[in-house]
N, C-alpha and C. Protein backbone atom coordinates (compact mmCIF):
# COMPACT_ATOMS: atom_id res chain seq x y z
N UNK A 1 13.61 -7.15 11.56
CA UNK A 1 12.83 -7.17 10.33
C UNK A 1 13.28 -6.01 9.46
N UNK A 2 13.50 -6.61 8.32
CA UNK A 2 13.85 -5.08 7.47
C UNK A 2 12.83 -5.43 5.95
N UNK A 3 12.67 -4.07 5.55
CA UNK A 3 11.58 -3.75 4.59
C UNK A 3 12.33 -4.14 3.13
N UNK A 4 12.14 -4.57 1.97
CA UNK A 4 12.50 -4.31 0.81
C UNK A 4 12.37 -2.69 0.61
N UNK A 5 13.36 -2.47 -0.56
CA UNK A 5 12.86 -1.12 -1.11
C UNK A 5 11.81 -1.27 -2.23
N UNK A 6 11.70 -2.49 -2.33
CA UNK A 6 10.38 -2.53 -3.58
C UNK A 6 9.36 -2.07 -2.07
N UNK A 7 8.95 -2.34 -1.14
CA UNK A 7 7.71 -1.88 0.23
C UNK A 7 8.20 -0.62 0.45
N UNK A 8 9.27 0.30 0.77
CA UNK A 8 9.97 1.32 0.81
C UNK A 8 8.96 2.43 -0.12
N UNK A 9 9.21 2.12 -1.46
CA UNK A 9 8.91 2.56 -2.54
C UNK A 9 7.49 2.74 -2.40
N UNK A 10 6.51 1.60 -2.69
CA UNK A 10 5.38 1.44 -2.23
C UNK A 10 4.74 2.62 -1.23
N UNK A 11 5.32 2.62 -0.13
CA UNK A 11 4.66 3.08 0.94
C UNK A 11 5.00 4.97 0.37
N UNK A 12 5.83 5.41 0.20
CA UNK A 12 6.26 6.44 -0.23
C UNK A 12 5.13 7.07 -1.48
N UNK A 13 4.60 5.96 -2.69
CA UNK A 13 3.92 6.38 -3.38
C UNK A 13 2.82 6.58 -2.81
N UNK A 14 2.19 5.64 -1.76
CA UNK A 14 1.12 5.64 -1.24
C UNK A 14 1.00 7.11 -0.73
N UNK A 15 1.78 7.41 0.26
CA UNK A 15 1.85 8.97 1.14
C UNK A 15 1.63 9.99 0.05
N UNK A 16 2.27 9.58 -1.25
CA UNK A 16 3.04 10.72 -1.95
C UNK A 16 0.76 11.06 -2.42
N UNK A 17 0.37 10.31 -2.89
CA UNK A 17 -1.16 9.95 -3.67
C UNK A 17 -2.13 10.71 -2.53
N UNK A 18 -2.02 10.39 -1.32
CA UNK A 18 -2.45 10.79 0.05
C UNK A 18 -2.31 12.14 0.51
N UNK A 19 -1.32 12.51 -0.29
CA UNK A 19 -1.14 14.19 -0.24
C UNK A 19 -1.68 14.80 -1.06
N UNK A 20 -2.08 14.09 -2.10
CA UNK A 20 -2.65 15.06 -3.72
C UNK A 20 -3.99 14.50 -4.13
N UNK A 21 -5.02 14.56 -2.86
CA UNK A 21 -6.33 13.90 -2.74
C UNK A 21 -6.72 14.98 -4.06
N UNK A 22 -7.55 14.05 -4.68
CA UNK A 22 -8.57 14.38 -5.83
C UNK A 22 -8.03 14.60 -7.31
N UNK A 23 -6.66 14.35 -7.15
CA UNK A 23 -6.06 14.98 -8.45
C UNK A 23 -5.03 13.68 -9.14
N UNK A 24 -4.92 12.93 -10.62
CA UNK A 24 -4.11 11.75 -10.84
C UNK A 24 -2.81 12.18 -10.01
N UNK A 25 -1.68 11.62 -10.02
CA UNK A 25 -0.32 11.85 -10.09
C UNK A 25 0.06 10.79 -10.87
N UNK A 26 1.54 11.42 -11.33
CA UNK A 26 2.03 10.23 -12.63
C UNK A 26 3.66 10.02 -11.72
N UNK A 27 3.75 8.66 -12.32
CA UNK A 27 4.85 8.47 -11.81
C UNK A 27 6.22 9.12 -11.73
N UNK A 28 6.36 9.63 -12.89
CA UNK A 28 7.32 10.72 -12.84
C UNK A 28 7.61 11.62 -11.87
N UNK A 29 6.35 12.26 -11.38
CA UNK A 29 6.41 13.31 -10.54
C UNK A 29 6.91 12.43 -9.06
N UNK A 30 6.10 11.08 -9.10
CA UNK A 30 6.44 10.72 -7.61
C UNK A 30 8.08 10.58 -7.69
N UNK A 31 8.54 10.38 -8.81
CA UNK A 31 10.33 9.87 -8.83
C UNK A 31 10.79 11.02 -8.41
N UNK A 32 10.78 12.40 -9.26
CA UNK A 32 11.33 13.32 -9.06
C UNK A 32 11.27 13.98 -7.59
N UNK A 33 9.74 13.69 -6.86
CA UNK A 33 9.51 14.39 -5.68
C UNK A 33 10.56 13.47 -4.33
N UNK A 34 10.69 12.25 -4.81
CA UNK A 34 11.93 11.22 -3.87
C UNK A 34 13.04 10.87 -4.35
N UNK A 35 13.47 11.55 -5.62
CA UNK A 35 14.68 11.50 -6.47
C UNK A 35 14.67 9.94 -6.60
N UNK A 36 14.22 9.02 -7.34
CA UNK A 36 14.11 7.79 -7.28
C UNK A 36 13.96 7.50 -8.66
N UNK A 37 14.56 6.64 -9.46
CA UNK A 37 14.35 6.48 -10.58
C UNK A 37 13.34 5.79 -11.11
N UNK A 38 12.38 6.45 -12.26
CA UNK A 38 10.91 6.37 -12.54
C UNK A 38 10.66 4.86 -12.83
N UNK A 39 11.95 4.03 -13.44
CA UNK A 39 11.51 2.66 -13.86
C UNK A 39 11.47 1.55 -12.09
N UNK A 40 12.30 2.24 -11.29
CA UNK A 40 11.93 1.63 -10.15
C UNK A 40 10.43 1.47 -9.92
N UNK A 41 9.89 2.68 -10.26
CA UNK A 41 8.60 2.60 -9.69
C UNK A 41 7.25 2.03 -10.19
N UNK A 42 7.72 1.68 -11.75
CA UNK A 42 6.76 1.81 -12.79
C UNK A 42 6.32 0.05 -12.04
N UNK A 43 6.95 -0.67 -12.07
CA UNK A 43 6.48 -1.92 -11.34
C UNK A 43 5.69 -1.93 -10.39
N UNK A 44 5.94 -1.17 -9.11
CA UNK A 44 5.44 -0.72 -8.18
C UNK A 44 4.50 -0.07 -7.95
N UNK A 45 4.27 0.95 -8.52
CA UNK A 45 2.60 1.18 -9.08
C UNK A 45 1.76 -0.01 -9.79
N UNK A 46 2.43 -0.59 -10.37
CA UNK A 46 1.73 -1.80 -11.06
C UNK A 46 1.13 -2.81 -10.31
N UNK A 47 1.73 -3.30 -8.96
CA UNK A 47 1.69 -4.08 -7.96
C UNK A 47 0.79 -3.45 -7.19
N UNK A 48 0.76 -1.93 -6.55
CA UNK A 48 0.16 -1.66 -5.94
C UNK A 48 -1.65 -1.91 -6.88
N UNK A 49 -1.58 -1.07 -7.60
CA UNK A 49 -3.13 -1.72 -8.65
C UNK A 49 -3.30 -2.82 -8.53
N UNK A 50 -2.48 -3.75 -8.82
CA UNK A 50 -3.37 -5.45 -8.70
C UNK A 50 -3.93 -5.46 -7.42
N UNK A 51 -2.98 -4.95 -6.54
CA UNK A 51 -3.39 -5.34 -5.04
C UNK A 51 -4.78 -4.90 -4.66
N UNK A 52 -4.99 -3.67 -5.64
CA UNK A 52 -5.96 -2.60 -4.90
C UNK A 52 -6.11 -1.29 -4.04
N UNK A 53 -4.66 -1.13 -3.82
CA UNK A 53 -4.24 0.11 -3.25
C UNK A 53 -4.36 1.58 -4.15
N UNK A 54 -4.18 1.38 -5.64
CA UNK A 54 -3.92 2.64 -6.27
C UNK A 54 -5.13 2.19 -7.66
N UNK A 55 -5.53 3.03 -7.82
CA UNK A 55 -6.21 3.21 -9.92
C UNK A 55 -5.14 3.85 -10.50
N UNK A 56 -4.65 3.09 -11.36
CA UNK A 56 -4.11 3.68 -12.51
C UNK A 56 -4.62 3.89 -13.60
N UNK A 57 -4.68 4.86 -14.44
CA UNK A 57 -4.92 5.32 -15.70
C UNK A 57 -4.09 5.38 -16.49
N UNK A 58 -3.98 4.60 -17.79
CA UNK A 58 -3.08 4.78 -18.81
C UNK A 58 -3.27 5.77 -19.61
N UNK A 59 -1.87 6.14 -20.30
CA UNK A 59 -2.56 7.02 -21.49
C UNK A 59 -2.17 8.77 -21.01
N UNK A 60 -2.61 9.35 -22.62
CA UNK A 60 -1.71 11.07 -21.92
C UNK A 60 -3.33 11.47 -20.88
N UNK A 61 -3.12 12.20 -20.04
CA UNK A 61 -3.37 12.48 -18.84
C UNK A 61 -3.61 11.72 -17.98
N UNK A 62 -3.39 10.48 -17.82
CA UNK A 62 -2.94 9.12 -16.66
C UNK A 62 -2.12 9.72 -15.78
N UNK A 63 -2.22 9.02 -14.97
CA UNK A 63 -1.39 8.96 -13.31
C UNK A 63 -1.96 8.15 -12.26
N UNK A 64 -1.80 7.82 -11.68
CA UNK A 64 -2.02 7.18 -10.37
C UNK A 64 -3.11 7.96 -9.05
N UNK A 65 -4.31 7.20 -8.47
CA UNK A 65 -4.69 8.09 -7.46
C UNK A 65 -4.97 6.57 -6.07
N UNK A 66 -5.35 6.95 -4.95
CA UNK A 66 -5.55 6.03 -4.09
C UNK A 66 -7.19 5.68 -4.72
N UNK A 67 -6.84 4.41 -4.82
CA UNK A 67 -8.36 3.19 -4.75
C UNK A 67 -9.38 3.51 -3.45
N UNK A 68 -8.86 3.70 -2.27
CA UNK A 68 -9.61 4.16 -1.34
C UNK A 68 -9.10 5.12 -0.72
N UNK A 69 -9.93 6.06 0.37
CA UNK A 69 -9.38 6.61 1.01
C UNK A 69 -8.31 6.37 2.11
N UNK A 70 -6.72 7.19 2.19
CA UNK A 70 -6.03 6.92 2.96
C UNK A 70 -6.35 6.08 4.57
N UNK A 71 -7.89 6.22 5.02
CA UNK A 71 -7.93 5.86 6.46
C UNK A 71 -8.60 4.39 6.77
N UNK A 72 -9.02 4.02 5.35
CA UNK A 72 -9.43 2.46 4.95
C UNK A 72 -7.63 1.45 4.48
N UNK A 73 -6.95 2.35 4.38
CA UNK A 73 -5.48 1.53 3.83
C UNK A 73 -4.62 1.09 5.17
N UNK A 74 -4.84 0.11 5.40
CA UNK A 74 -3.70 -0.41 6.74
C UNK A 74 -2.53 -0.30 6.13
N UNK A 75 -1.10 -0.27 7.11
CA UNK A 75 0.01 0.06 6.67
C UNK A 75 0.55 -1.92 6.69
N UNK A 76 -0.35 -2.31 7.48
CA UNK A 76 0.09 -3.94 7.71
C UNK A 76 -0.33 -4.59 6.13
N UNK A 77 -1.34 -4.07 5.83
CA UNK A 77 -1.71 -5.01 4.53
C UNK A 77 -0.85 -4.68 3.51
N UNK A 78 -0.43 -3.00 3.57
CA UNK A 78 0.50 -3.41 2.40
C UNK A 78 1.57 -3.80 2.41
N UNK A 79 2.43 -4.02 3.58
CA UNK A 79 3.75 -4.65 4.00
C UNK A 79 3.10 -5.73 3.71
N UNK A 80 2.25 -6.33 3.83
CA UNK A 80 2.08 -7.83 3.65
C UNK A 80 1.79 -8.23 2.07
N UNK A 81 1.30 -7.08 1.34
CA UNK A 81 0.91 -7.44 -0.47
C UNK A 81 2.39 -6.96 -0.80
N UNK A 82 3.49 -6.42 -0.34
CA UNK A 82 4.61 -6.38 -1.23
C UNK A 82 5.68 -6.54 -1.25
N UNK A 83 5.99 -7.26 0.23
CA UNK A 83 7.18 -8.37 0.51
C UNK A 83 6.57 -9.84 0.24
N UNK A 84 7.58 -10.10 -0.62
CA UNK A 84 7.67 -11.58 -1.21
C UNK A 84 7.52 -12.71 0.28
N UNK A 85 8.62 -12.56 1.09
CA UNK A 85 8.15 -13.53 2.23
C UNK A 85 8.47 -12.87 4.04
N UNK A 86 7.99 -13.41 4.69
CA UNK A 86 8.23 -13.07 6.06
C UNK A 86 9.23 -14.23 7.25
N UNK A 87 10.34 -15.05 5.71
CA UNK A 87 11.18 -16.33 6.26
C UNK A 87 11.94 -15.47 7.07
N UNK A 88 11.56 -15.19 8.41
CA UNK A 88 13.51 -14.34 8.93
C UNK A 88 14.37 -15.50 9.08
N UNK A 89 14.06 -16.64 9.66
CA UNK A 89 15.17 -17.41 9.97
C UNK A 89 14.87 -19.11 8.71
N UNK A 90 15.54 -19.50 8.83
CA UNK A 90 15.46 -20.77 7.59
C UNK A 90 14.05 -21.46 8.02
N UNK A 91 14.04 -21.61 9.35
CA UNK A 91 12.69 -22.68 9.80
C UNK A 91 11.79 -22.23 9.47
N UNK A 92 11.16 -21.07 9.08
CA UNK A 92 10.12 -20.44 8.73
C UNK A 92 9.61 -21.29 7.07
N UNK A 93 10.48 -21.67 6.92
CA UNK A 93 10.35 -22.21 5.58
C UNK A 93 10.64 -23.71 5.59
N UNK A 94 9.16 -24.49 5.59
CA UNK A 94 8.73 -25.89 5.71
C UNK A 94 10.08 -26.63 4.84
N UNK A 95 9.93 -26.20 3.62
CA UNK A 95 10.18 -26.75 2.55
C UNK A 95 11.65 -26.83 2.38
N UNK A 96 12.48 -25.70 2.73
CA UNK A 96 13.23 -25.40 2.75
C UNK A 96 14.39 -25.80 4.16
N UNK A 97 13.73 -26.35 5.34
CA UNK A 97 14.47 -26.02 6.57
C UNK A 97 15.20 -27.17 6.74
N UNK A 98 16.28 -26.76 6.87
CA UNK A 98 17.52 -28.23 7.15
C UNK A 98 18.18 -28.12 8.40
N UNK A 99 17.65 -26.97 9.27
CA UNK A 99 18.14 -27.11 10.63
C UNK A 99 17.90 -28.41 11.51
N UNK A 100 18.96 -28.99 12.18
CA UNK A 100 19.22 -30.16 12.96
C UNK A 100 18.60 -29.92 13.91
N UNK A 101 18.01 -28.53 14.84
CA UNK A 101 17.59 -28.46 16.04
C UNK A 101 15.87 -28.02 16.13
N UNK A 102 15.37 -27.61 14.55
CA UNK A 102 14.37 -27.13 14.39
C UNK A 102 13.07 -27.91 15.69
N UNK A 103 13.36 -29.19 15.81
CA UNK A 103 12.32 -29.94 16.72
C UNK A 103 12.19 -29.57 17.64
N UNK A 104 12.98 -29.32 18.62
CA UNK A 104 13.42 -28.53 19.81
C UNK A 104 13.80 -27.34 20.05
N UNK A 105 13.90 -26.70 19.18
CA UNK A 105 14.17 -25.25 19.21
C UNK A 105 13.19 -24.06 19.71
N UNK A 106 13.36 -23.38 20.05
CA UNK A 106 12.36 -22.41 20.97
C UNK A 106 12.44 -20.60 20.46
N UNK A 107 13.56 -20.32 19.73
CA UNK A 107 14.07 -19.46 18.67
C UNK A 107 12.41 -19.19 17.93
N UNK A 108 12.03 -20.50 16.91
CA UNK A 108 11.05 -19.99 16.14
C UNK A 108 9.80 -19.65 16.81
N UNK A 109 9.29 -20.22 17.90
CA UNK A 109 7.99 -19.20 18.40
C UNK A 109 8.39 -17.96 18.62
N UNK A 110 9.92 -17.58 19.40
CA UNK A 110 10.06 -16.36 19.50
C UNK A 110 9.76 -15.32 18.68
N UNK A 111 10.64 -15.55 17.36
CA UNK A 111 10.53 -15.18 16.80
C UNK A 111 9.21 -14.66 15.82
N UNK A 112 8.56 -15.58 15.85
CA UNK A 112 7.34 -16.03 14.79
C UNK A 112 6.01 -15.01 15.63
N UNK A 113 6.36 -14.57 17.71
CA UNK A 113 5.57 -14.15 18.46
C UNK A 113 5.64 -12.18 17.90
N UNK A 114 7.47 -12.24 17.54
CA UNK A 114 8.05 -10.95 17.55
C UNK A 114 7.51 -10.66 15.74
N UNK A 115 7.17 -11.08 15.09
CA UNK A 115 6.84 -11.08 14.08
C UNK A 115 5.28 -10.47 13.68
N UNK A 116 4.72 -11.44 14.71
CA UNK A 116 2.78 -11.07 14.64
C UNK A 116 3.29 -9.54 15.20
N UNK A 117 3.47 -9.08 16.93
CA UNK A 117 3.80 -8.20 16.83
C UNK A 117 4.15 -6.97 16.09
N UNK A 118 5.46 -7.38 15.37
CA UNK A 118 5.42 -6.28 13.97
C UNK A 118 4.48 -5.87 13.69
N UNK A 119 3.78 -6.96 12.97
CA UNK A 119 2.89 -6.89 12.07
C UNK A 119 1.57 -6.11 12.59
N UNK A 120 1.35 -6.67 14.19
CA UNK A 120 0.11 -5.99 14.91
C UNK A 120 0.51 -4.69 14.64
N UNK A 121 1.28 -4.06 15.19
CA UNK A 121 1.66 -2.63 15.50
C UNK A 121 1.38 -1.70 13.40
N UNK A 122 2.14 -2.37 12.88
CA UNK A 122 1.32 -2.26 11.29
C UNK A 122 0.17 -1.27 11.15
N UNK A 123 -0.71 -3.44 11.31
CA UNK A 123 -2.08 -3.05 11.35
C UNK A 123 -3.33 -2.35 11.71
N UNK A 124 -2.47 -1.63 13.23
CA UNK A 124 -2.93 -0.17 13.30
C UNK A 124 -2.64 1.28 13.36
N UNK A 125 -1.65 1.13 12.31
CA UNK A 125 -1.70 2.28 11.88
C UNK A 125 -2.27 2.45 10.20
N UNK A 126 -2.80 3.61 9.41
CA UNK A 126 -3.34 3.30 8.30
C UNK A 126 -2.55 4.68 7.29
N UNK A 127 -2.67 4.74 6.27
CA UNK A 127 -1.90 5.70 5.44
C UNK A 127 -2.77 7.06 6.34
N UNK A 128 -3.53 7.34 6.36
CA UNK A 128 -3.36 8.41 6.55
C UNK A 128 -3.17 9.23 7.94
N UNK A 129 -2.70 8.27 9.30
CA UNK A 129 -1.71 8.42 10.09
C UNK A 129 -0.29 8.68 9.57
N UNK A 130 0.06 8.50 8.65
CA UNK A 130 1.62 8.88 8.18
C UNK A 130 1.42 9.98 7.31
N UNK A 131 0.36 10.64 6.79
CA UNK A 131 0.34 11.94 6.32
C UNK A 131 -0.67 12.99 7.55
N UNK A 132 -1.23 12.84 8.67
CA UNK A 132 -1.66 13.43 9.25
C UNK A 132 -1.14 14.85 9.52
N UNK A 133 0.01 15.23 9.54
CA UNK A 133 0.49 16.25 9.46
C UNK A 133 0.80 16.68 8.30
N UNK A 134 0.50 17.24 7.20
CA UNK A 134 0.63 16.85 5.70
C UNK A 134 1.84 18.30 5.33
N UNK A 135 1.76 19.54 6.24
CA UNK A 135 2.16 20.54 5.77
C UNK A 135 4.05 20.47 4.96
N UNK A 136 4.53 19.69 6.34
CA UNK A 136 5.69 19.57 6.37
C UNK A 136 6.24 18.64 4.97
N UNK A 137 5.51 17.28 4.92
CA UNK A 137 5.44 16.44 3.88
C UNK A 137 5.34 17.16 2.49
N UNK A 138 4.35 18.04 2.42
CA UNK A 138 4.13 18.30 1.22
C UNK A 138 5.71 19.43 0.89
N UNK A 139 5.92 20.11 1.81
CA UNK A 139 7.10 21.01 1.87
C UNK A 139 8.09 20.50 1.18
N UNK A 140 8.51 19.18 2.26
CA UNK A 140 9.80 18.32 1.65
C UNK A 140 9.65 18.21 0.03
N UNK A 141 8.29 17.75 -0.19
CA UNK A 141 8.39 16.87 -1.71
C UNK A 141 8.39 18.08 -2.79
N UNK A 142 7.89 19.29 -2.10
CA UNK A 142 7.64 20.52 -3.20
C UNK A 142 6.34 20.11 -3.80
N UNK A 143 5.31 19.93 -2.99
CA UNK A 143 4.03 19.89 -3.41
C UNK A 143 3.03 20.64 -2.79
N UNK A 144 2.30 21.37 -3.72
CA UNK A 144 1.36 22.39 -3.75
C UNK A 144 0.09 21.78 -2.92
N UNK A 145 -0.29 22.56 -1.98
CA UNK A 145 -2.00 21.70 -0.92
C UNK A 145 -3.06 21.75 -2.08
């Protein structure tokens, strides 16, 4: 299984918001703190708001803060609000599958078993297991406690 960097991104802003409890952050700062370019992200904050993960505020003193607290945010739900699909192999996709062996094949439960998995292991962990140690994090990014 591999992540988009649009979920990459995501999860990074999430941590980055999770470190700077009580205060907006603007996207800028999250680019500069992961050297990432700001229009990458400007979507991505956008996505995360529909979803419900972040409030954004427009406008001069806007920025971004977490919608809830880090320990209500599963790390599974948002892998799941910001990858487009979870097709690893063609059969995964009804509509789409032209495999000759799909009837008989034993590949897609495997797979489809190794998948929930993933996903279990996810679902319990929550954002603020990935900032629990925050000192070091905040170090890297050059952010003030």
């Amino acid at each position: 299984m591999r992540l988009t960097l649009h979920t990459d991104y995501a999860l990074r802003i999430l941590m980055h918001l999770a470190l700077a409890p009580g205060r907006l952050v603007t996207i800028s700062e999250v680019a500069a703190s992961f050297s990432i370019s700001r229009n990458h992200l400007v979507k991505v904050a956008h996505e995360l708001g529909q979803a419900g993960f972040v409030e954004t505020m427009r406008g001069r003193g806007g920025g971004l803060r977490l919608a809830r607290p880090p320990e209500e945010i599963a790390i599974g739900d948002v892998v799941r609000a910001m990858e487009e699909d979870f097709r690893i192999v063609e059969c995964f996709d009804r509509d789409a599958n032209s495999c000759c062996i799909a009837p008989a094949c034993r590949l897609k439960r495997l797979l489809k078993e190794a998948l929930d998995a993933w996903l279990a292991v996810l679902d319990g962990a929550t954002l603020a297991d990935l900032v629990e140690r925050p000192a070091p994090l905040r170090r890297l990014l050059a952010l003030t406690a």
